[in-house]
PDB file of N, CA and C in Angstrom:
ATOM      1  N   UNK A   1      92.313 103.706  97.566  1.00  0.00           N
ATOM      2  CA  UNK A   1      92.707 104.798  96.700  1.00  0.00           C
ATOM      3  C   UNK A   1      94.190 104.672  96.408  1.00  0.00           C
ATOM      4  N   UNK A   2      94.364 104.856  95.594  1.00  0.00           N
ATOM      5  CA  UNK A   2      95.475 105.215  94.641  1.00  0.00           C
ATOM      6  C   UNK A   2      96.392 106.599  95.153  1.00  0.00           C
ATOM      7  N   UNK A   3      97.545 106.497  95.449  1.00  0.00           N
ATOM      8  CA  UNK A   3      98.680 107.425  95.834  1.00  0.00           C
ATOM      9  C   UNK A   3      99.979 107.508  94.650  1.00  0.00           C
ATOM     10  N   UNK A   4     100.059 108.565  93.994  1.00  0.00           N
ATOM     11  CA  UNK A   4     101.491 108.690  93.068  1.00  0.00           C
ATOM     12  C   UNK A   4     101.941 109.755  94.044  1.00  0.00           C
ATOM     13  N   UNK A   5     103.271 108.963  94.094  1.00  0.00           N
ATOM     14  CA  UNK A   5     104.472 109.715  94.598  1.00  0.00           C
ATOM     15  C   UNK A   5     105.740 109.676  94.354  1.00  0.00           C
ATOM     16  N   UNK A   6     105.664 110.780  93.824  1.00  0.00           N
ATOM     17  CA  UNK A   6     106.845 111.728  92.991  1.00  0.00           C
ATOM     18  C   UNK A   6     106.847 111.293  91.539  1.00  0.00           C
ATOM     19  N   UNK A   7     107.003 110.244  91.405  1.00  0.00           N
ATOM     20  CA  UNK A   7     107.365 109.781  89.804  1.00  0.00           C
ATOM     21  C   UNK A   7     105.722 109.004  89.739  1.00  0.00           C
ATOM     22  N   UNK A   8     105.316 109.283  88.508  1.00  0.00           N
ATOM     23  CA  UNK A   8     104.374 108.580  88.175  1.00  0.00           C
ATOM     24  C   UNK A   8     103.628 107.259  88.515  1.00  0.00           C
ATOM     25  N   UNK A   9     104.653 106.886  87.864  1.00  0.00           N
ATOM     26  CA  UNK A   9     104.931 105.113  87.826  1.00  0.00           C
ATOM     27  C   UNK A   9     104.824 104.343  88.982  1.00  0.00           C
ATOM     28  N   UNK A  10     105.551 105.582  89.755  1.00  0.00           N
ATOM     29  CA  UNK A  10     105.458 104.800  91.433  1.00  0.00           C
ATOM     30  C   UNK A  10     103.691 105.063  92.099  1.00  0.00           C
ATOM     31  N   UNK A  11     103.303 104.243  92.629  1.00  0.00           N
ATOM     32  CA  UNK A  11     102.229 104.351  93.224  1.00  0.00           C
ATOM     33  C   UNK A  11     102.012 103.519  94.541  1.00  0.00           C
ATOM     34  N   UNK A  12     101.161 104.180  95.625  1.00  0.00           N
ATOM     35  CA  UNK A  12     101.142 102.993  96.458  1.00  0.00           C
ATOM     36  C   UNK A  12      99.801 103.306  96.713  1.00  0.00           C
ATOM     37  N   UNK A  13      99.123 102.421  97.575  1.00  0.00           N
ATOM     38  CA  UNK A  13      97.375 102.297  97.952  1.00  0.00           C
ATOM     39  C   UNK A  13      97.068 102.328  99.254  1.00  0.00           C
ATOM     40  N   UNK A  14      96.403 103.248  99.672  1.00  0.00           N
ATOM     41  CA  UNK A  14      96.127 103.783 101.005  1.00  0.00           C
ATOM     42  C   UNK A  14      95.043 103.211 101.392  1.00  0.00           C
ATOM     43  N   UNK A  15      94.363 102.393 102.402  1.00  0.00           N
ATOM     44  CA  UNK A  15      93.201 102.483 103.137  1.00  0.00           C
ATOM     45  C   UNK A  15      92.345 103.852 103.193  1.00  0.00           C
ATOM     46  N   UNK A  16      91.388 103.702 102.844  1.00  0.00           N
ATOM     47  CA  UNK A  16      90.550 105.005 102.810  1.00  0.00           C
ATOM     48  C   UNK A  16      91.118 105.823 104.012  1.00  0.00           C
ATOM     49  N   UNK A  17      90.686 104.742 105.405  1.00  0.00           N
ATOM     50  CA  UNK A  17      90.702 106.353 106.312  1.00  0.00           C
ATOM     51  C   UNK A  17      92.516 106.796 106.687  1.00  0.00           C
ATOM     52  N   UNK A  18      93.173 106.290 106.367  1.00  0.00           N
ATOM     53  CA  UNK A  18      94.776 107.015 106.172  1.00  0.00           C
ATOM     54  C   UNK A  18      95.168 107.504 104.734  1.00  0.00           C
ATOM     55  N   UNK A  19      94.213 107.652 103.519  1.00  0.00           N
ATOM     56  CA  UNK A  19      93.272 108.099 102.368  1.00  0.00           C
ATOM     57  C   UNK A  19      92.844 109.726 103.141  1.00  0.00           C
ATOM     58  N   UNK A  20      91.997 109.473 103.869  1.00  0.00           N
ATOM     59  CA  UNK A  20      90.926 110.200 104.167  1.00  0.00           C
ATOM     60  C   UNK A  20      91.861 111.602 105.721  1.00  0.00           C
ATOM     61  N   UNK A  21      92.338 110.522 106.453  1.00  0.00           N
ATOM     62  CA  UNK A  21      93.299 111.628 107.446  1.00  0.00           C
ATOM     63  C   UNK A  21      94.302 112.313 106.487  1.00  0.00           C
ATOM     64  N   UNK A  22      95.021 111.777 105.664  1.00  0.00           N
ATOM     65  CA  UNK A  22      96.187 112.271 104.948  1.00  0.00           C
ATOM     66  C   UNK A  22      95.581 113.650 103.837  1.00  0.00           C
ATOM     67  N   UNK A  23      94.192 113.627 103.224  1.00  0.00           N
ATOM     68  CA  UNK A  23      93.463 114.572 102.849  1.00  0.00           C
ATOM     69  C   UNK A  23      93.296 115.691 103.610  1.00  0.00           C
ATOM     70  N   UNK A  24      93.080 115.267 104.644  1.00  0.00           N
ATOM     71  CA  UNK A  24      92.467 116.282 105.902  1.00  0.00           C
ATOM     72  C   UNK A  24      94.059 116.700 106.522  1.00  0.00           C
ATOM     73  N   UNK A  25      94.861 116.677 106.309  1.00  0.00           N
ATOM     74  CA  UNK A  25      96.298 117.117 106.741  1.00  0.00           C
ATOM     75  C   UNK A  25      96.430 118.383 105.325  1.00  0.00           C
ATOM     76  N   UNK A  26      96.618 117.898 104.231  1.00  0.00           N
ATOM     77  CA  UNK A  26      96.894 118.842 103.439  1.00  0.00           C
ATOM     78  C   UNK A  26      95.533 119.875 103.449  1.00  0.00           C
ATOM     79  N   UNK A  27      94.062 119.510 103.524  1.00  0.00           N
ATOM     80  CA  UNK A  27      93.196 120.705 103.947  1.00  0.00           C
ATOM     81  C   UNK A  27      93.496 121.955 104.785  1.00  0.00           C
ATOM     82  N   UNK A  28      94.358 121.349 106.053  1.00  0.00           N
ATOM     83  CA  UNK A  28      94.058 122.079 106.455  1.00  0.00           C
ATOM     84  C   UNK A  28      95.589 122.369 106.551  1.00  0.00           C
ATOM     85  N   UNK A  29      96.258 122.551 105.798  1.00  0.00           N
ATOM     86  CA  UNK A  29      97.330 123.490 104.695  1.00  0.00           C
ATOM     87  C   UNK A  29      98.563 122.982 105.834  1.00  0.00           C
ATOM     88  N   UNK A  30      98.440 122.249 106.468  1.00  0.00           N
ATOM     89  CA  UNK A  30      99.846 121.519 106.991  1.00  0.00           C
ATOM     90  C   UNK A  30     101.328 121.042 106.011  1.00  0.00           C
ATOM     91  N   UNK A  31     100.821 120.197 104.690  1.00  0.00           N
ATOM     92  CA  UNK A  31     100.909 120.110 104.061  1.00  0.00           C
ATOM     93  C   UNK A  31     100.447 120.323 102.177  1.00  0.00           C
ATOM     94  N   UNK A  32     101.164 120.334 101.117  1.00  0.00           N
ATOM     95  CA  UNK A  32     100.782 121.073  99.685  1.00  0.00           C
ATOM     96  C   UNK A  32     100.051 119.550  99.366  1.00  0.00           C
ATOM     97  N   UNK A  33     100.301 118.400  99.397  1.00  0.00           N
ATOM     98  CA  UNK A  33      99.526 117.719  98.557  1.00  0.00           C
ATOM     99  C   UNK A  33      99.898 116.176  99.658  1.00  0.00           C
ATOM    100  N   UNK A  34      99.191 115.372  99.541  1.00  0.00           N
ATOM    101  CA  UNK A  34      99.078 113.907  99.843  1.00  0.00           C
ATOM    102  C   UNK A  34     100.148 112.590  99.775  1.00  0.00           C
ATOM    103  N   UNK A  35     100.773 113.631  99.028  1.00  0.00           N
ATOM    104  CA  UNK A  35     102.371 112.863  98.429  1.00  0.00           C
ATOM    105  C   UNK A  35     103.085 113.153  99.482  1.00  0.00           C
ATOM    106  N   UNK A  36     103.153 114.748 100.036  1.00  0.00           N
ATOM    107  CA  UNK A  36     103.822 115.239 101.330  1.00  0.00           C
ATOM    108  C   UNK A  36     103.902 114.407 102.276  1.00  0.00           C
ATOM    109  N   UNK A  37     102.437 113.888 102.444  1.00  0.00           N
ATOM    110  CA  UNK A  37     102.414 113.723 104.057  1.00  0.00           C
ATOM    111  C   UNK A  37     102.990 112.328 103.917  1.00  0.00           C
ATOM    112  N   UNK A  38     102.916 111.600 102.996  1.00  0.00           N
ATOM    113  CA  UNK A  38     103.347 110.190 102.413  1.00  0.00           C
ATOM    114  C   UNK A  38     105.086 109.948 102.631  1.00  0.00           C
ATOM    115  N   UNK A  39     105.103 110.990 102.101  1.00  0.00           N
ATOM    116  CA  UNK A  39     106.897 111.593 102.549  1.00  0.00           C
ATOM    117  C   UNK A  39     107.760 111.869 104.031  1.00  0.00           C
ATOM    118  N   UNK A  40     106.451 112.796 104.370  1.00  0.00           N
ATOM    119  CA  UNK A  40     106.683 113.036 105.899  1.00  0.00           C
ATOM    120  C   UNK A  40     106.911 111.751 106.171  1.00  0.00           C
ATOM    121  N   UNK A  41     105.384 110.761 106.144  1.00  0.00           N
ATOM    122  CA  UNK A  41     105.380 109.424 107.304  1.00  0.00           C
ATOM    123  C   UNK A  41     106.231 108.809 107.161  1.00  0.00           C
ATOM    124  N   UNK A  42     107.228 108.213 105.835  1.00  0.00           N
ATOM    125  CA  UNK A  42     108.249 107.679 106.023  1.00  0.00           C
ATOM    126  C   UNK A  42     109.299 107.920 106.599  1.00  0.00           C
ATOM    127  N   UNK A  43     109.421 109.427 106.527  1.00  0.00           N
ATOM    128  CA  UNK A  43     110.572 110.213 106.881  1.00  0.00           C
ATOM    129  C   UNK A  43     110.780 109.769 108.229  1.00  0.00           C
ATOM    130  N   UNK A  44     109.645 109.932 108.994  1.00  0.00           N
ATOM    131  CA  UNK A  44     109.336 109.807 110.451  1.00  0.00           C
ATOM    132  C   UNK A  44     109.671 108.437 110.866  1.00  0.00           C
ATOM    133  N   UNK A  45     108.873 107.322 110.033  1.00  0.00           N
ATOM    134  CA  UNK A  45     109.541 106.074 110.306  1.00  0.00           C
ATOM    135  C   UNK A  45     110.474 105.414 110.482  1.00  0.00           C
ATOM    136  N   UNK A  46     111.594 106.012 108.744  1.00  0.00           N
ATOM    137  CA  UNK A  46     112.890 106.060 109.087  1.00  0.00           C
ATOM    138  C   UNK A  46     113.499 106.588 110.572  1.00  0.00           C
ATOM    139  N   UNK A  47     113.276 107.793 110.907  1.00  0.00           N
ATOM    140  CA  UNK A  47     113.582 108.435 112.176  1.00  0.00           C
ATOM    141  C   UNK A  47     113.191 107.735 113.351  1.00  0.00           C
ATOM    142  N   UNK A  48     112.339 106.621 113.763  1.00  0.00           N
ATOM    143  CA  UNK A  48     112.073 105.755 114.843  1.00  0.00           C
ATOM    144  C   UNK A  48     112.368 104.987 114.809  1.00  0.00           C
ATOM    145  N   UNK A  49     113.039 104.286 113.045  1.00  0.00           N
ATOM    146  CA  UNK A  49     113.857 102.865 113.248  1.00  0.00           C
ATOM    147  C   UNK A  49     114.978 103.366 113.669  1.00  0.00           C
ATOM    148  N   UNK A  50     115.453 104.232 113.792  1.00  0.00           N
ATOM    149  CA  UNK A  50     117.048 104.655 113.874  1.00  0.00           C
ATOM    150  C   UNK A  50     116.992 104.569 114.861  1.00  0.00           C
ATOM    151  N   UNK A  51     116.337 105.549 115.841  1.00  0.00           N
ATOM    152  CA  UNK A  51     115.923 105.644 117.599  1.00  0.00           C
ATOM    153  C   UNK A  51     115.905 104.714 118.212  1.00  0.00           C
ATOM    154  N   UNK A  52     115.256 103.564 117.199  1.00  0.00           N
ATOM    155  CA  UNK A  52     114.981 102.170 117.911  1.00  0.00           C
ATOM    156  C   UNK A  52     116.024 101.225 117.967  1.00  0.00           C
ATOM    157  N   UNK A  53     117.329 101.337 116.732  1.00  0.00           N
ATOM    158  CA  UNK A  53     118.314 100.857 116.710  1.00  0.00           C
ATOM    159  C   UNK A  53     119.483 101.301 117.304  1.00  0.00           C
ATOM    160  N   UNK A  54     119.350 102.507 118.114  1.00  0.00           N
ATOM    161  CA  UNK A  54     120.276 103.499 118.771  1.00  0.00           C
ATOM    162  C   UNK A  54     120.096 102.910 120.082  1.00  0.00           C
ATOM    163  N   UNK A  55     118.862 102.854 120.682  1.00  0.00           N
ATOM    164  CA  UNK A  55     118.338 102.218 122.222  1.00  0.00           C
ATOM    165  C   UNK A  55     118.382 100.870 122.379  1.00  0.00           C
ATOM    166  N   UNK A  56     118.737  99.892 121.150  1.00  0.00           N
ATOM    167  CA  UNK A  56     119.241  98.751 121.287  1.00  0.00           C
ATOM    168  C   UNK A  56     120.798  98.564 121.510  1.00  0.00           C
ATOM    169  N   UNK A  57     121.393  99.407 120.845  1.00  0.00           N
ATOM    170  CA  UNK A  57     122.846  99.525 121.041  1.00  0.00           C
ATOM    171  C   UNK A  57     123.235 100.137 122.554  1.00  0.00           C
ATOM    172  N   UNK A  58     122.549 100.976 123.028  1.00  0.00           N
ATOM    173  CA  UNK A  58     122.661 101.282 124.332  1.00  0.00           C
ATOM    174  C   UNK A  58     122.075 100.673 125.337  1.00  0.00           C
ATOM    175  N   UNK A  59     121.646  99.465 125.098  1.00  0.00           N
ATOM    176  CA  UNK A  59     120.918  98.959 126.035  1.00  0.00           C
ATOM    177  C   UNK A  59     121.712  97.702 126.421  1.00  0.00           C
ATOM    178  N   UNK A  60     122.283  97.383 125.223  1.00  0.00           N
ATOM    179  CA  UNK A  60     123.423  96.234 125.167  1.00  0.00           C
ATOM    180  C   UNK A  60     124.833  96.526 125.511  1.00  0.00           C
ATOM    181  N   UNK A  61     125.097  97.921 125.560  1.00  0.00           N
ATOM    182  CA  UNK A  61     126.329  98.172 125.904  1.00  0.00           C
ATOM    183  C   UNK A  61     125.854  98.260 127.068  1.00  0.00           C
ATOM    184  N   UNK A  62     124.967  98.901 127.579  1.00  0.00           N
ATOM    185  CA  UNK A  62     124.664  98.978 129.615  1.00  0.00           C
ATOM    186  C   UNK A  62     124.503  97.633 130.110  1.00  0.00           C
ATOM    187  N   UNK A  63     123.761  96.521 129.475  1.00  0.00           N
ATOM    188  CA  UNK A  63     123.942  95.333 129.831  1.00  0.00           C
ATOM    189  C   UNK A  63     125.446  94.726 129.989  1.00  0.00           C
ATOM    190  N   UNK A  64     125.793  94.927 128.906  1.00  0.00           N
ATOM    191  CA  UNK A  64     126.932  94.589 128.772  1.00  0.00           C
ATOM    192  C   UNK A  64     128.346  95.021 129.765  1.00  0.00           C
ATOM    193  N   UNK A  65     127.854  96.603 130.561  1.00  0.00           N
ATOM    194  CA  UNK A  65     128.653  97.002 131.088  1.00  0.00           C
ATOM    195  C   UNK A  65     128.143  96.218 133.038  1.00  0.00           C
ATOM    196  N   UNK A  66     127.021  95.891 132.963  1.00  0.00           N
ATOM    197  CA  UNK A  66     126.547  95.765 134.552  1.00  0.00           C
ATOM    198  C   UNK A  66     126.573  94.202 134.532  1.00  0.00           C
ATOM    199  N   UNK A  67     126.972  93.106 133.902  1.00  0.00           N
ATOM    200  CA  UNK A  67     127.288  91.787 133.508  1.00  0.00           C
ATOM    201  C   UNK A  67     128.817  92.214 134.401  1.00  0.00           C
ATOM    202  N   UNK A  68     129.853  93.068 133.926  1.00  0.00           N
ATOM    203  CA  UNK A  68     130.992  92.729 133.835  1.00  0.00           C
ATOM    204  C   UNK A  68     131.102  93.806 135.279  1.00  0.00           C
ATOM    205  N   UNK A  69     129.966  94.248 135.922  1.00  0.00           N
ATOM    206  CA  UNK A  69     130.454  95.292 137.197  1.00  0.00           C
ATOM    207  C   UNK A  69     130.350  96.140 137.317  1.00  0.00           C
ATOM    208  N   UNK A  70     130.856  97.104 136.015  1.00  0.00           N
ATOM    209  CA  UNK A  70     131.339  98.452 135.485  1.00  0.00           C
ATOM    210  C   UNK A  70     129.719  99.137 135.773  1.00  0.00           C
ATOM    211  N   UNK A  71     129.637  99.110 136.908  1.00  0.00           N
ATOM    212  CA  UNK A  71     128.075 100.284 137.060  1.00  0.00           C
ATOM    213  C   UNK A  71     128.047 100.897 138.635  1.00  0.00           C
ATOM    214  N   UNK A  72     127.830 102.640 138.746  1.00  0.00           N
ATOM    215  CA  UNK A  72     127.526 103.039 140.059  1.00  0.00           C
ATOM    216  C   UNK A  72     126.513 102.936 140.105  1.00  0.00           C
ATOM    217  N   UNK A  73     125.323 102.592 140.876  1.00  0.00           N
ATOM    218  CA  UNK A  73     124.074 102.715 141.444  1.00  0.00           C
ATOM    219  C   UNK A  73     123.752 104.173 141.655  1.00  0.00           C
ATOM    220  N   UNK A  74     123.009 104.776 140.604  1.00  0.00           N
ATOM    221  CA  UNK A  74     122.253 106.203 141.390  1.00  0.00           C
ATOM    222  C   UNK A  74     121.487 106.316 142.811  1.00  0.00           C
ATOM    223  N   UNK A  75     121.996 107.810 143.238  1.00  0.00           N
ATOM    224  CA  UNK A  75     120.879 107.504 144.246  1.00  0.00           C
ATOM    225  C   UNK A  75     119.325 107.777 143.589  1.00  0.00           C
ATOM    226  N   UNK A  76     118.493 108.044 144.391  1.00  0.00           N
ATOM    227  CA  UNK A  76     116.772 108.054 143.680  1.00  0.00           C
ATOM    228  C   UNK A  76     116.796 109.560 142.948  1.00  0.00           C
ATOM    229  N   UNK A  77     117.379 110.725 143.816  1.00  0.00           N
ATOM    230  CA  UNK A  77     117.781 111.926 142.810  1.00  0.00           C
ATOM    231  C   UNK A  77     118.347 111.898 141.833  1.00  0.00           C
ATOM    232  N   UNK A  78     119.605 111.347 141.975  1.00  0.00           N
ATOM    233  CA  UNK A  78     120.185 111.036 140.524  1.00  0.00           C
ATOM    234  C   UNK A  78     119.720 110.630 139.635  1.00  0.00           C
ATOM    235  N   UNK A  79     119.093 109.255 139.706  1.00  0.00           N
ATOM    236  CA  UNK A  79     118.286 108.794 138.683  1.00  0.00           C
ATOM    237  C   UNK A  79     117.156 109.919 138.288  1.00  0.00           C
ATOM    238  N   UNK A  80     116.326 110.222 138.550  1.00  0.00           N
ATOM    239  CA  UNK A  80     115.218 111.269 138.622  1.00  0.00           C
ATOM    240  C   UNK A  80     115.472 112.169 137.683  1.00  0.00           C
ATOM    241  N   UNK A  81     116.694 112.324 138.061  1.00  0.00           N
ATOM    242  CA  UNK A  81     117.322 114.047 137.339  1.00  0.00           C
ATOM    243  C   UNK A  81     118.022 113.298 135.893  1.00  0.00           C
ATOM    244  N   UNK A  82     118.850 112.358 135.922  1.00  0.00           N
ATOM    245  CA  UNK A  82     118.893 111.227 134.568  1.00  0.00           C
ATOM    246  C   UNK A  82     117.590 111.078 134.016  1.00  0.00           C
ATOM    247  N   UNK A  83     116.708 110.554 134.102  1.00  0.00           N
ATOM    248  CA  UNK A  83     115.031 110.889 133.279  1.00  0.00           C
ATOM    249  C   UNK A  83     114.550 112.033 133.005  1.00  0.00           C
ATOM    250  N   UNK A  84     114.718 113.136 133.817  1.00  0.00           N
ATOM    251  CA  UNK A  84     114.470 114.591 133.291  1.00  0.00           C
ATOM    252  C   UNK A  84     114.883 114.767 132.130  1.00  0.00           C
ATOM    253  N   UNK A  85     116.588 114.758 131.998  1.00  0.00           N
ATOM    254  CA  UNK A  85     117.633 115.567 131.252  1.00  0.00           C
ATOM    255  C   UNK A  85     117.327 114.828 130.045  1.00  0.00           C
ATOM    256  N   UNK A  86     117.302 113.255 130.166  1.00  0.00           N
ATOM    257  CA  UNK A  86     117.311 112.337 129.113  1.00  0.00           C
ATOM    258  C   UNK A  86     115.662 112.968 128.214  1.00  0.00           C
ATOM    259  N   UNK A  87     115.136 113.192 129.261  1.00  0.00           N
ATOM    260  CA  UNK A  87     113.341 112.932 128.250  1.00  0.00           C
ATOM    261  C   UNK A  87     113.103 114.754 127.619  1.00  0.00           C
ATOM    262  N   UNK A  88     114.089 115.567 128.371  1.00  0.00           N
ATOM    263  CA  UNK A  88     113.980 116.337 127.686  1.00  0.00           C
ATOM    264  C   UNK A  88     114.857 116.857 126.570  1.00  0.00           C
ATOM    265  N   UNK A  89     116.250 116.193 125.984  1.00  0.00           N
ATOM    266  CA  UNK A  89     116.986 116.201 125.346  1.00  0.00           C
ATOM    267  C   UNK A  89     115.938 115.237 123.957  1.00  0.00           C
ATOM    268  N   UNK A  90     115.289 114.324 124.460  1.00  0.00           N
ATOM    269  CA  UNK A  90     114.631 113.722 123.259  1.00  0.00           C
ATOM    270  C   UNK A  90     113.415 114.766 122.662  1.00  0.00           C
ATOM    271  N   UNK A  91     113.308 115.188 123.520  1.00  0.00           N
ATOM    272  CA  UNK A  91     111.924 116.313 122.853  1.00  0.00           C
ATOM    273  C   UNK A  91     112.464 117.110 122.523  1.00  0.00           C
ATOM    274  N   UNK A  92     112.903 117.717 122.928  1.00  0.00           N
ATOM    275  CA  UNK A  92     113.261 119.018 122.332  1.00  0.00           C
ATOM    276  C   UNK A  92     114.627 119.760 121.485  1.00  0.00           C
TER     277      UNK A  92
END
């Protein structure tokens, strides 16, 4: 199936059943039309490449910092309570 979004001209082609879920999103009034959710998903994508390019940069600077020394060892609380704070700052 056939997807126009926003401008006419533009179109892209969905697999029926992401066709068929993306229907069933605006049914059930989440979204106004099929174009939305088309919008949303990129939106979202954009938003996980970023995340994903943010946790590469921090992953290379922590490498980068425990190569050269520059690291205290948590104890097992510390760390613990570092995964809490961290996993709930991402959710919410």
């Amino acid at each position: 199936m056939i997807l126009s979004v926003a401008n006419p001209a533009k179109t892209i082609e969905l697999p029926e059943d992401l066709q068929a879920f993306a229907e069933e999103r605006v049914r059930a009034g989440e979204f106004a039309s099929v174009s939305e959710v088309a919008v949303e998903a990129i939106r979202l994508l954009k938003q996980r490449d970023a995340r994903r390019a943010e946790v590469r940069d921090e992953l290379a600077q922590l490498f980068g910092e425990m190569e050269r020394g520059n690291f205290i060892e948590p104890s097992d609380d510390e760390f613990a309570q570092a995964v809490r704070d961290r996993a709930l700052k991402h959710l919410g």
